[in-house]
Every structure is written in C-alpha cells, then in structure tokens.
C-alpha atoms as a PDB file:
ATOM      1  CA  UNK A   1     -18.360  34.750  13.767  1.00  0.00           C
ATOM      2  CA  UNK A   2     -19.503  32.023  11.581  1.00  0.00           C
ATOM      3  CA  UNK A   3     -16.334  32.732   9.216  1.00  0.00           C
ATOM      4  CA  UNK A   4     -13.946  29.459   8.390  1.00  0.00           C
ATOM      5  CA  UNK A   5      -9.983  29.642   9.091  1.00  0.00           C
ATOM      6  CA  UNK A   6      -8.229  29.283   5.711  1.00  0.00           C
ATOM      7  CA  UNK A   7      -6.563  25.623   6.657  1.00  0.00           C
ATOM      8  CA  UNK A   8      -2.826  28.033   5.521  1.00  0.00           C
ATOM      9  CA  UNK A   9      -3.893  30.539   7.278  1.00  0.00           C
ATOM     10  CA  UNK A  10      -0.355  31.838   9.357  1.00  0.00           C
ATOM     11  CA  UNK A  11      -0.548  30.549  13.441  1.00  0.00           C
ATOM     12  CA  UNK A  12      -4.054  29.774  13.473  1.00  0.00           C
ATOM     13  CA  UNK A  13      -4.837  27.966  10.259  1.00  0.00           C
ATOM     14  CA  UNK A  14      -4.921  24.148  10.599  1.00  0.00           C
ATOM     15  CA  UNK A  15      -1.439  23.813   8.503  1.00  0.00           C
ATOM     16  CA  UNK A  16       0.410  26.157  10.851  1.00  0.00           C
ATOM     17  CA  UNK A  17       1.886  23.835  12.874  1.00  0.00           C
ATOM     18  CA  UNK A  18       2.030  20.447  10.261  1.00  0.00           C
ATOM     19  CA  UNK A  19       4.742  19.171   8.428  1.00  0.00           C
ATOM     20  CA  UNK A  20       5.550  17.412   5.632  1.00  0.00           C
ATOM     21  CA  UNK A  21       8.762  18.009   4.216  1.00  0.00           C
ATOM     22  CA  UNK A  22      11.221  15.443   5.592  1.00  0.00           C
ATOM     23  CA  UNK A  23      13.528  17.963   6.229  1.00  0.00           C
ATOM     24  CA  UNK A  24      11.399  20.300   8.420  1.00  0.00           C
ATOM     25  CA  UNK A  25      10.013  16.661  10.177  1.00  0.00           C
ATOM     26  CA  UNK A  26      13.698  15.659  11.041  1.00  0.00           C
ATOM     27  CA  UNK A  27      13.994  19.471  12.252  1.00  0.00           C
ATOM     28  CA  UNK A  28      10.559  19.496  14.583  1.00  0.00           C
ATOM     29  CA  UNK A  29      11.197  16.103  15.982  1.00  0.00           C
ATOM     30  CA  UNK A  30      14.708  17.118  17.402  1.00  0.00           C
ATOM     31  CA  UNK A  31      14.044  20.706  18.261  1.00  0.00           C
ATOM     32  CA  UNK A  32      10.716  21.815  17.697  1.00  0.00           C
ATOM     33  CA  UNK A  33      11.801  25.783  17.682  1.00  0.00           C
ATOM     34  CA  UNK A  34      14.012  25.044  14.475  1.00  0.00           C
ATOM     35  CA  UNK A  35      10.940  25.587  12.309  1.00  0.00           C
ATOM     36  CA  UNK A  36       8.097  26.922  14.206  1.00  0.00           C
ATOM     37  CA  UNK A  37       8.735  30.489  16.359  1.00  0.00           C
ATOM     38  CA  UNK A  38       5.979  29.609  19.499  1.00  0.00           C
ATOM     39  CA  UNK A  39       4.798  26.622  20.547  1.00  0.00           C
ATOM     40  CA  UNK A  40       1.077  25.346  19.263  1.00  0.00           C
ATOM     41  CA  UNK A  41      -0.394  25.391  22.910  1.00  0.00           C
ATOM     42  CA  UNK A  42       0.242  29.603  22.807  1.00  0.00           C
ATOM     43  CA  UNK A  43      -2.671  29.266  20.046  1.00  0.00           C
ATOM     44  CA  UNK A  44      -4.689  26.350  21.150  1.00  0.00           C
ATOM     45  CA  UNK A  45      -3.276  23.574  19.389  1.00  0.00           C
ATOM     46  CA  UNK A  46      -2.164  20.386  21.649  1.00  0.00           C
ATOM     47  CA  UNK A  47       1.172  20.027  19.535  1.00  0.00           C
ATOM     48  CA  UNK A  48       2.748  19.738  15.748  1.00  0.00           C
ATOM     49  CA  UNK A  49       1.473  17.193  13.763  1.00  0.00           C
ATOM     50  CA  UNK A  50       3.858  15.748  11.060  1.00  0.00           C
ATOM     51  CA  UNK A  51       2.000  14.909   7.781  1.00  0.00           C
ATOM     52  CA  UNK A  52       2.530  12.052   5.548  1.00  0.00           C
ATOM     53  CA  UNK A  53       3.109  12.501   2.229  1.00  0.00           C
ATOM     54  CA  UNK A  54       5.731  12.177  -0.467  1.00  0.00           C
ATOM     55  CA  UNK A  55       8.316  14.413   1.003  1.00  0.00           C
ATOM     56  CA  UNK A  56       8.281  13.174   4.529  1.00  0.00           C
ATOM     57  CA  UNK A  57      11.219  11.323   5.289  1.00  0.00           C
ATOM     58  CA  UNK A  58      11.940   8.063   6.858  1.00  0.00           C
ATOM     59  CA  UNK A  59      12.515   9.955  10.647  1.00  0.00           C
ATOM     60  CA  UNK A  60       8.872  11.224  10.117  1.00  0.00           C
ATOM     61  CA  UNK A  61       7.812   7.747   8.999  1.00  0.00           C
ATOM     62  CA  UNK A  62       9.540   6.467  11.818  1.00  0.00           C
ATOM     63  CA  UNK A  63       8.333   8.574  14.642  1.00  0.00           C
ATOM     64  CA  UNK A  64       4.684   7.865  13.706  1.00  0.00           C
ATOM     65  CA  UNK A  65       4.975   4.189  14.003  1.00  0.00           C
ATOM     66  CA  UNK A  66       6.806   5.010  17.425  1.00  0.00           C
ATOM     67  CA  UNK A  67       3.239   6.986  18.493  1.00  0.00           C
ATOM     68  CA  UNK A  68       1.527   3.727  17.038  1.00  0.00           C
ATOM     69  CA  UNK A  69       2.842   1.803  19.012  1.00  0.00           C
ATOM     70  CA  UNK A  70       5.663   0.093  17.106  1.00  0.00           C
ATOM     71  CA  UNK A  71       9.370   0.237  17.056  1.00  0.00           C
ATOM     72  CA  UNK A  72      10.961  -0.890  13.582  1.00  0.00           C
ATOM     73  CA  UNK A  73      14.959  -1.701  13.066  1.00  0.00           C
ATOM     74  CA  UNK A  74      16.702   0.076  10.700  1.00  0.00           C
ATOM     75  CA  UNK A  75      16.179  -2.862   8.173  1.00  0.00           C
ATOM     76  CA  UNK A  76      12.021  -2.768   8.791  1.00  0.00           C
ATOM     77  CA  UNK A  77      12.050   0.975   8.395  1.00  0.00           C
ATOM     78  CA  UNK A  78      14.052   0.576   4.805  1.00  0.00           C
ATOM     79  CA  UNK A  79      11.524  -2.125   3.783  1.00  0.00           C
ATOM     80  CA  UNK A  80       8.355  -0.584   5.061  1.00  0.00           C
ATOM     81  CA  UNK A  81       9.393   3.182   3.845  1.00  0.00           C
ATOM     82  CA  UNK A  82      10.065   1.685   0.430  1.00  0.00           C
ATOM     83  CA  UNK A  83       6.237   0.460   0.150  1.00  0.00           C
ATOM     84  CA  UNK A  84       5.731   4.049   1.712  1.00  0.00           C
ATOM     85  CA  UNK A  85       6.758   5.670  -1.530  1.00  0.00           C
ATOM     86  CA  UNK A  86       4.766   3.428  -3.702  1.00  0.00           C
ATOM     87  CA  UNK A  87       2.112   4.742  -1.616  1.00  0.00           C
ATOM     88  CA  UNK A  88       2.656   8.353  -1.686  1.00  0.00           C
ATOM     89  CA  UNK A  89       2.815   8.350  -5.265  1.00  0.00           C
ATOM     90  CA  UNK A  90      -1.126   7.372  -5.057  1.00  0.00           C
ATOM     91  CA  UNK A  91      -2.292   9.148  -2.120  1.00  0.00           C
ATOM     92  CA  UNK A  92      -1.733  12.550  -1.432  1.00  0.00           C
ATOM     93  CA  UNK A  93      -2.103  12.008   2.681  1.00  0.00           C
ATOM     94  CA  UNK A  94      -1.025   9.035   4.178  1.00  0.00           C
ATOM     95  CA  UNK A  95      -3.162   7.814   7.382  1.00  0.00           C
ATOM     96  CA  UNK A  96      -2.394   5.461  10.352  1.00  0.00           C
ATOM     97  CA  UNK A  97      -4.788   2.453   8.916  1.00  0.00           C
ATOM     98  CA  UNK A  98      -2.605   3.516   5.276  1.00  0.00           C
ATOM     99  CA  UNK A  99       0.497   2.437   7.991  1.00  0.00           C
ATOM    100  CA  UNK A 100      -0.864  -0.535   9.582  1.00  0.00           C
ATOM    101  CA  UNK A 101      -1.796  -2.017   6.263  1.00  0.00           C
ATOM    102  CA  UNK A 102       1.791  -1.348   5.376  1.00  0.00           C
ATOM    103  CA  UNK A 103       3.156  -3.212   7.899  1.00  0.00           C
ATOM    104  CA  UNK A 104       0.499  -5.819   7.925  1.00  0.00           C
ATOM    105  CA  UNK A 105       1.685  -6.827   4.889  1.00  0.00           C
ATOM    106  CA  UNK A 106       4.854  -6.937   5.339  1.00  0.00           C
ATOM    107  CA  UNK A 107       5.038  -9.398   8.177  1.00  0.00           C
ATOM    108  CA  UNK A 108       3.353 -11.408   5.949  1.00  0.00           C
ATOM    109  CA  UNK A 109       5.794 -11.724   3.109  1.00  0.00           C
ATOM    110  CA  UNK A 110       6.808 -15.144   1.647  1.00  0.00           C
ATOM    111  CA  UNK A 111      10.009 -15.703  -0.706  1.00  0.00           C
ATOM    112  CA  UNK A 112       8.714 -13.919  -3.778  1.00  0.00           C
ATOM    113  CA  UNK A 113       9.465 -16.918  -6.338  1.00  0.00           C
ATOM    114  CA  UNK A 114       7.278 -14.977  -8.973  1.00  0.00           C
ATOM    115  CA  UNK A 115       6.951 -11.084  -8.699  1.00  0.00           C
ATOM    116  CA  UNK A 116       4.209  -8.715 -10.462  1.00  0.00           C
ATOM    117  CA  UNK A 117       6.172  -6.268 -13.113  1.00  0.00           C
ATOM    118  CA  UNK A 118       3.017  -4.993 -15.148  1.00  0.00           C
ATOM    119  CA  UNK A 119      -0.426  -5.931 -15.617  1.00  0.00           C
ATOM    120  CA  UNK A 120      -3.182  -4.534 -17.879  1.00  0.00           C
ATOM    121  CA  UNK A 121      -6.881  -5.502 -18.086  1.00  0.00           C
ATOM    122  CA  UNK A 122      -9.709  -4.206 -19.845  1.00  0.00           C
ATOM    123  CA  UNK A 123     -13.391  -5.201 -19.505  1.00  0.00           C
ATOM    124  CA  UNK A 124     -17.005  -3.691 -20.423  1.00  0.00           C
ATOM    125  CA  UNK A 125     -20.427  -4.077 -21.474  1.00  0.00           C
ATOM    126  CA  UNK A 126     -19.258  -4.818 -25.387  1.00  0.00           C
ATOM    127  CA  UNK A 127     -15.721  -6.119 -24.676  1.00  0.00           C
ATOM    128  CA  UNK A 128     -14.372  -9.491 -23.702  1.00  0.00           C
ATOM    129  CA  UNK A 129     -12.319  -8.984 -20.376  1.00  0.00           C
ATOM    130  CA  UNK A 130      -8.382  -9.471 -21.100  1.00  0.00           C
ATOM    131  CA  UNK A 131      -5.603  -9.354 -18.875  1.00  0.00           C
ATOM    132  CA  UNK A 132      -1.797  -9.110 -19.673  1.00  0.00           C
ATOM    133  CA  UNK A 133       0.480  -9.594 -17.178  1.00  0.00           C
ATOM    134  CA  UNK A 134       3.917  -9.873 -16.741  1.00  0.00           C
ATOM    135  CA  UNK A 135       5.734 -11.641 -13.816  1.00  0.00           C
ATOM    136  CA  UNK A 136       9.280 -11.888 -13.022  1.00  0.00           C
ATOM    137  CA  UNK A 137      11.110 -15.157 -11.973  1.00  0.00           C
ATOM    138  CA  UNK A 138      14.853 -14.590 -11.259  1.00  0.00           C
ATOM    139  CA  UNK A 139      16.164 -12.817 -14.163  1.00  0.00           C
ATOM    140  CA  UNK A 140      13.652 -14.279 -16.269  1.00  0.00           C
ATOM    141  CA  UNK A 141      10.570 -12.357 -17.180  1.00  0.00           C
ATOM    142  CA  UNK A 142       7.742 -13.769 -18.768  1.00  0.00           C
ATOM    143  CA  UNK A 143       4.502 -12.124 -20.537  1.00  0.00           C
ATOM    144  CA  UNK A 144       1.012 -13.533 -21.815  1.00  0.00           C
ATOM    145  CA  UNK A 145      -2.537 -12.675 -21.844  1.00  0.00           C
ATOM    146  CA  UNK A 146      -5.594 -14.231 -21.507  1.00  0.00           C
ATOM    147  CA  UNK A 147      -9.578 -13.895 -21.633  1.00  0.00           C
ATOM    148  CA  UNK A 148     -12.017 -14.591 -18.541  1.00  0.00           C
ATOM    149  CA  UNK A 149     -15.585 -14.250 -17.646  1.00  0.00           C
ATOM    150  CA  UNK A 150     -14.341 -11.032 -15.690  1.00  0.00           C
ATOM    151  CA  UNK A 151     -11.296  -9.031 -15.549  1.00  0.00           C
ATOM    152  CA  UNK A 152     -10.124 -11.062 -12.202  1.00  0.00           C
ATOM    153  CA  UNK A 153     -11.169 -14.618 -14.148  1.00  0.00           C
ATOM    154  CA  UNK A 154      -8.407 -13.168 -17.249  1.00  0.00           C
ATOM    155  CA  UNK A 155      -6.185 -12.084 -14.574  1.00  0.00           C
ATOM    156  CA  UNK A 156      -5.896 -15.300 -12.841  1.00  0.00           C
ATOM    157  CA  UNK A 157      -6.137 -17.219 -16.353  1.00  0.00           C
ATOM    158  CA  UNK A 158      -3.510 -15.381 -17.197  1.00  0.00           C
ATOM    159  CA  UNK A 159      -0.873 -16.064 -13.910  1.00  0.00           C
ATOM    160  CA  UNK A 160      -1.939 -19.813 -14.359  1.00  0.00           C
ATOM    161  CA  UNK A 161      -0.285 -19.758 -17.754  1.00  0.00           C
ATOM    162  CA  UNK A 162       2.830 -17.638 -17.146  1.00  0.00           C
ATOM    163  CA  UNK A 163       3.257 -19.844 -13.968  1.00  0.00           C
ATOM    164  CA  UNK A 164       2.355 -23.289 -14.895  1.00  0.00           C
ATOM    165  CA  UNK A 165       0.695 -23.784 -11.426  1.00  0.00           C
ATOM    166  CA  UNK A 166      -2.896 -23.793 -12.056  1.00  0.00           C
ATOM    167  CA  UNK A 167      -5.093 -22.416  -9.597  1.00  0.00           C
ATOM    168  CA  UNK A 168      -8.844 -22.933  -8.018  1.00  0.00           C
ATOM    169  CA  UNK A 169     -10.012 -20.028  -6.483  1.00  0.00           C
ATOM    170  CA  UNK A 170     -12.000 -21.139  -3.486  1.00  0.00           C
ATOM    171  CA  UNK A 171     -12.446 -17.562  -1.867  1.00  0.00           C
ATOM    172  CA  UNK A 172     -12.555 -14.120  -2.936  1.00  0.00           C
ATOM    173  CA  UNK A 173     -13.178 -10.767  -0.909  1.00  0.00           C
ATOM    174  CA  UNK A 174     -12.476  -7.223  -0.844  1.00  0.00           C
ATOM    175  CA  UNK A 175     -12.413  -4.334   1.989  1.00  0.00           C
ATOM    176  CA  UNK A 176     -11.818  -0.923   2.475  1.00  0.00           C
ATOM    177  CA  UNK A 177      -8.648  -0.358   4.962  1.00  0.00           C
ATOM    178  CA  UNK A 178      -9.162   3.373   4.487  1.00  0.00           C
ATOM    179  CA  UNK A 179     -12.069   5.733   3.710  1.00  0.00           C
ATOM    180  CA  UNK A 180     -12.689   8.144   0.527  1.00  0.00           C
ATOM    181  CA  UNK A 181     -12.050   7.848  -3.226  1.00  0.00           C
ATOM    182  CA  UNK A 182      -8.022   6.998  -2.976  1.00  0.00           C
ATOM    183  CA  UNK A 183      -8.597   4.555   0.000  1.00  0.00           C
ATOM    184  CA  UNK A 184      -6.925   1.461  -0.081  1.00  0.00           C
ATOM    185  CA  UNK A 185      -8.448  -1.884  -0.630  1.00  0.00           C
ATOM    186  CA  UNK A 186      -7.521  -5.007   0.768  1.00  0.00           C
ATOM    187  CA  UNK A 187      -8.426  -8.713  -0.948  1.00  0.00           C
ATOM    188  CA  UNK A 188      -8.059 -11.843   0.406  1.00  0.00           C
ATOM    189  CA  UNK A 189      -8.139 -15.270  -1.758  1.00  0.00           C
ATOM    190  CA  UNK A 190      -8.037 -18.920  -0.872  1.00  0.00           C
ATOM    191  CA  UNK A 191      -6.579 -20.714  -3.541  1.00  0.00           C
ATOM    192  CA  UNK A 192      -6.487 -24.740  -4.454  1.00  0.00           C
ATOM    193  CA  UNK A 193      -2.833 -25.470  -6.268  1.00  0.00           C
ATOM    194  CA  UNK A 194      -2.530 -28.662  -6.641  1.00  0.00           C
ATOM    195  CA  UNK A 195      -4.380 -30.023  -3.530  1.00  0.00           C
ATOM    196  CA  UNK A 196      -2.368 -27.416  -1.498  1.00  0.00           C
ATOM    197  CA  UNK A 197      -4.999 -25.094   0.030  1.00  0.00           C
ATOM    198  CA  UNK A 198      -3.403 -21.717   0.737  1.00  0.00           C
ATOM    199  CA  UNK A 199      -4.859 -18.189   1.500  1.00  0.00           C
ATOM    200  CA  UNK A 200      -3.174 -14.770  -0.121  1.00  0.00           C
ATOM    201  CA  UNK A 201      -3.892 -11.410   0.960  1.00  0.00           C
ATOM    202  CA  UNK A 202      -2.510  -7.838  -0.582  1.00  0.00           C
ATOM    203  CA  UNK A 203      -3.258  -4.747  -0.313  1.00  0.00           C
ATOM    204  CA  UNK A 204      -3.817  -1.051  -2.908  1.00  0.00           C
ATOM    205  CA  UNK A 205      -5.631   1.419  -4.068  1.00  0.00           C
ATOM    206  CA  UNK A 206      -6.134  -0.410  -7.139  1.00  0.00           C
ATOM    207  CA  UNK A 207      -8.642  -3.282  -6.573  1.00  0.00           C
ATOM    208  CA  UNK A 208      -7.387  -4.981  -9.441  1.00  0.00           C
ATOM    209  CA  UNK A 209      -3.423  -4.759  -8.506  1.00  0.00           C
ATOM    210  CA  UNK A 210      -4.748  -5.778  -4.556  1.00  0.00           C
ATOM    211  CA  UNK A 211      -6.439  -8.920  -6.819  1.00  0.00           C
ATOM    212  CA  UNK A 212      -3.289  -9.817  -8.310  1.00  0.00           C
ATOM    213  CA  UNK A 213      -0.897  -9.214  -5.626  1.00  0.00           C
ATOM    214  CA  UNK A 214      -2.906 -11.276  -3.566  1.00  0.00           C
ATOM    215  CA  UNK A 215      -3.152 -14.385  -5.521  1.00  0.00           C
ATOM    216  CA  UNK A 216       0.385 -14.070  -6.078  1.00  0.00           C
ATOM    217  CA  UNK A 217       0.599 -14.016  -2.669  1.00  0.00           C
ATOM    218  CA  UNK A 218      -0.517 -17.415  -2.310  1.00  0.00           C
ATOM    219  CA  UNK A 219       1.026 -18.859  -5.089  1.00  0.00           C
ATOM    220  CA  UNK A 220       4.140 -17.983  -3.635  1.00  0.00           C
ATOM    221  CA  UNK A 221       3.422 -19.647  -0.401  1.00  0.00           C
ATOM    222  CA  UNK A 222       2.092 -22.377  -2.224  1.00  0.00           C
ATOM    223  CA  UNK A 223       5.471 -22.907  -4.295  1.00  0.00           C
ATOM    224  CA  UNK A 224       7.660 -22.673  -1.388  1.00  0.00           C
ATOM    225  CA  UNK A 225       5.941 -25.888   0.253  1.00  0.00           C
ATOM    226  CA  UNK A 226       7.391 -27.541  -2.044  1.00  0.00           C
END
C-alpha cells in the first residue's frame, strides 16, 4: 500500500515486541509471555529484541553480551554496566560496537594514579584556546588551566602541570566506533614521558573528553613503570 507502520504501532509496529525497561527485560528473558500476549513469529517478527537504553537493567546488559559472544562475572558486569550508565546518559540507543568499545576499554585499564573529575576548554576564531582541568590523585584534587595552540595543546599543557610529568605527544588520532551525530569517538595517543614511550587510548562521544581520557590513559601506564 505504500503506507509506513507507525514504529508504536500495537503487534505490528517495529516497538511491539522491544524492550527497554529493565524490568520488562528481566521479565522477557525468563518468560517471554510475562509481557508480550503472542509470540513475534505469529506476526512476522523472528523474536523480541531488548533495547538499550537508560532503563535497561544489568540482566538486559548481560544477555546481550551473552548473544555477542561474551560471558562477564558478576564483578565485569558491575564494572562494565557502570560505564553503561555514563553512556546512556549521552545516547539515547545503545548499539553492539557502543558495547564492544565498552569492554574494549575496560580490559585495558591501568591503576588510575590520576583520574579526570572536570575539564573545560574553549577555543575559536578570536579566542585563545584554554583548558581547565581538574584531576584527582588519592584524596587530593588538584585544578589549573592553561593556553595552547589548540584546545588539545591547552588540554595537555594543562595535565603536564597538574601532574608534573611532562609529556611529548608523538601520535594523535581519532575514529568513529559508531555512526550518526551521538556516535562515539575513539583517540589513540603515543606519548614520550620521560624517555618512556607509551600509547593511551579512550573512548566518548565527546572528542575532547576521548582526548583527555586517553592521554591520561598513558600517563597512568607511564607512572606505574615506575
């Protein structure tokens, strides 16, 4: 007929068989008929698709790395559902390369000696790029700013002075993990500290976060070669 299905349209709309609540997930996963009165292949729909998105739940979370491919103890689940949430709050659909990246990064975690609290930059045509950042160490948390040629030279700048470990950036580059205008980005930096040559990578859907998480990332590593 030429006519589109409303996506909430009831049994035949493309959200008549998804779910996002954590809740209704949990429900679906251990008895299907708990939230949905036929089964999708009465209407043409291979199965139930669980959505991710801020109210799924760590079951939901779970049972889609399980269809990925990977099975996560109940301390992985905890630490990859935590970056989950961060996530959620700046996507408003969570997809599998979203998960990878996710877990990517978190079998690549190093002592976090110095962690990112806030940072701030600002840059244009007219302006002098400045970042402020602040990092924590322990209990102690430290704040500064600094100017750069770019918002990523002030950022830097900046973590060199907080820090005290000064930092030549050998390598710099940025990807897209996912696709549209909330994607995420990933960067990846080689860094110089103090003849130790070291390589960082982060990911988010902020480029300039991804920038800072990354070099942090190194510095870290850096620190604990020590």
């Amino acid at each position: 007929t030429g006519l589109v299905v409303p996506h909430n349209k009831p049994v035949v709309g493309k959200n008549a068989f998804a779910h996002e609540a954590g809740i209704h997930q949990h429900g679906v996963i251990q008895m299907p008929l708990t939230y949905e009165i036929m089964t999708p292949e009465i209407v043409g729909v291979p199965k139930s698709s669980l959505v991710l998105g801020k109210h799924s739940g760590r079951h939901g979370l779970s049972k889609r790395y399980e269809e990925l491919g990977y099975t996560l103890s109940k301390q992985e689940l905890d630490n990859v559902y935590k970056r989950f949430i961060v996530l959620t709050e700046k996507k408003k659909e969570i997809f599998d390369n979203d998960l990878l990246a996710i877990l990517e990064d978190e079998a690549k975690l190093v002592p976090e000696r110095f962690k990112l609290e806030y940072l701030q930059t600002t840059s244009g045509n007219s302006t002098v790029p400045t970042a402020t950042v602040k990092l924590k160490e322990g209990e102690r948390v430290m704040l500064d700013s600094a100017t750069g040629d770019g918002p990523i030279d002030a950022l830097y700048k900046t973590i060199d002075r907080i820090t005290g470990t000064p930092g030549k950036l050998l390598e710099y580059s940025i990807s897209a993990l996912t696709t549209g205008k909330d994607a995420l980005g990933e960067v990846l930096v080689r860094v110089d500290f103090e003849k130790k040559i070291v390589s960082g990578r982060a990911s988010a859907t902020d480029i300039i976060e991804a920038s800072a998480r990354a070099y942090l990332n190194a510095l870290n590593k850096a620190v604990s070669m020590k």
